[in-house]
Protein backbone atom coordinates (compact mmCIF):
# COMPACT_ATOMS: atom_id res chain seq x y z
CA UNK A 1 -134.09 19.35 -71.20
CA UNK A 2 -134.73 15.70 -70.65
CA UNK A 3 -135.32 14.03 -67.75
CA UNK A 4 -131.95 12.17 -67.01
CA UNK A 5 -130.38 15.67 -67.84
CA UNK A 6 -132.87 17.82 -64.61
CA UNK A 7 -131.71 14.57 -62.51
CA UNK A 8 -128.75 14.88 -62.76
CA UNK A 9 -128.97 18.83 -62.28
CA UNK A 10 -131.12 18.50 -59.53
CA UNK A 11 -127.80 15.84 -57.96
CA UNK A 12 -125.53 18.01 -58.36
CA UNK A 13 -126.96 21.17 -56.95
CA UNK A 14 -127.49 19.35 -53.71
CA UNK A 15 -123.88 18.00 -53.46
CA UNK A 16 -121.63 19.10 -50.37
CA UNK A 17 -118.75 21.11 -51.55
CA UNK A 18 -115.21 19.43 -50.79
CA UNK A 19 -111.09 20.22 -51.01
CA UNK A 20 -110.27 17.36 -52.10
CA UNK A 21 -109.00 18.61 -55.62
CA UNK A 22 -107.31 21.46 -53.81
CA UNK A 23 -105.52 19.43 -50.70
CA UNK A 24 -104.88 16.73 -53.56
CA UNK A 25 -102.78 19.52 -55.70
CA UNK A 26 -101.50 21.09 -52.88
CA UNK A 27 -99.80 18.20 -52.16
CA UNK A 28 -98.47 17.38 -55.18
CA UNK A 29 -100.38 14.31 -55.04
CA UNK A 30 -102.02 13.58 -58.77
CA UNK A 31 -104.99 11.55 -58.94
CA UNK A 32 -103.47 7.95 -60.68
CA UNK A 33 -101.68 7.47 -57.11
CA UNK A 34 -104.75 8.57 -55.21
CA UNK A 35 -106.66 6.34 -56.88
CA UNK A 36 -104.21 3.52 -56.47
CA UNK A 37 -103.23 4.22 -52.72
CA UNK A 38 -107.35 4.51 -51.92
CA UNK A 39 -108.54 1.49 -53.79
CA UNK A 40 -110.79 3.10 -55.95
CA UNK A 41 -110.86 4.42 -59.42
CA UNK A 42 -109.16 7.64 -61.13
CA UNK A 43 -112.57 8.08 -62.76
CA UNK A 44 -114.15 7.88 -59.28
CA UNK A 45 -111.36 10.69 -58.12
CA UNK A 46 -112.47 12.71 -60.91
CA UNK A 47 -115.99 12.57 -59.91
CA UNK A 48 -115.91 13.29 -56.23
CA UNK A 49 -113.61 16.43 -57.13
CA UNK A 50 -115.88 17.34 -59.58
CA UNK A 51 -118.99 16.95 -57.04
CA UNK A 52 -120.91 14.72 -59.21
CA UNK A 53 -121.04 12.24 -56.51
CA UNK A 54 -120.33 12.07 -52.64
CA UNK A 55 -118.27 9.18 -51.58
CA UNK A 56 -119.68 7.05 -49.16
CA UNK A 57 -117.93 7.33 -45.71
CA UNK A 58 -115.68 3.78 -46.18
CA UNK A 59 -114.93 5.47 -49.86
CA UNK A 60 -114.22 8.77 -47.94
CA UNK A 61 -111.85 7.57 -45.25
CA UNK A 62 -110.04 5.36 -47.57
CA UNK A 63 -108.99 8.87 -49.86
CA UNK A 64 -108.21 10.49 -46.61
CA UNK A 65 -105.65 7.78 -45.53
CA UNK A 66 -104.21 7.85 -49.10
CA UNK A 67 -103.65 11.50 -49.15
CA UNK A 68 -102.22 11.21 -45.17
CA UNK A 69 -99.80 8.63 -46.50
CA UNK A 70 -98.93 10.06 -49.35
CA UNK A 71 -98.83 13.94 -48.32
CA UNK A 72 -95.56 15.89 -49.14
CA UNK A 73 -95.83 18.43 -46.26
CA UNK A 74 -94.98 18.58 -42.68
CA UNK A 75 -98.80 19.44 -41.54
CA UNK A 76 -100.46 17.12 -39.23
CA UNK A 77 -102.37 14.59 -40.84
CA UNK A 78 -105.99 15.79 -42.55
CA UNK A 79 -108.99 14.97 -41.09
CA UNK A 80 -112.25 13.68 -42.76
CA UNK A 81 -113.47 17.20 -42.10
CA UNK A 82 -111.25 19.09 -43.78
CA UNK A 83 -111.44 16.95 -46.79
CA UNK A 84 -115.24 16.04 -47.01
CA UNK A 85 -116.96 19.22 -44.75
CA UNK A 86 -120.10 18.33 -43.55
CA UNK A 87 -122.42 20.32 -44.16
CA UNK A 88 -126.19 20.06 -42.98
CA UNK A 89 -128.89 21.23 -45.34
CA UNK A 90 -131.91 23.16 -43.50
């Protein structure tokens, strides 16, 4: 394996697990208007959902005001939390 390749293991095994992809979908919100709503890229989208890279916080709470804005359901409006759970490593 070469080195680039066990770097970028090594990244992704320490990533923090997040719903985005799920609260995304369950919304019926697809990633083009994510992208669009939050500023950043679709390839971006794609990346944080597939946790091969943690937005930074500004990144972060500019895809959770997208998805509050755009949101199809009557729930209360989703908090950086429940999108991005912080998680500490010991």
């Amino acid at each position: 394996m070469t080195s680039m390749m066990q770097n970028v293991k090594m990244a992704k095994s320490k990533s923090h697990k997040n719903n985005l992809k799920s609260i995304r979908q369950s919304e019926g919100i697809n990633k083009a208007k994510l992208a669009r709503e939050a500023d950043v890229s679709e390839r971006h989208i794609s990346r944080i959902e597939a946790e091969e890279v943690t937005p930074l916080i500004e990144t972060a709470n500019r895809i959770k005001n997208a998805i509050n804005k755009l949101k199809t359901s009557n729930k209360q409006d989703y908090t950086l939390n429940e999108i991005f759970p912080y998680r500490k490593d010991n």
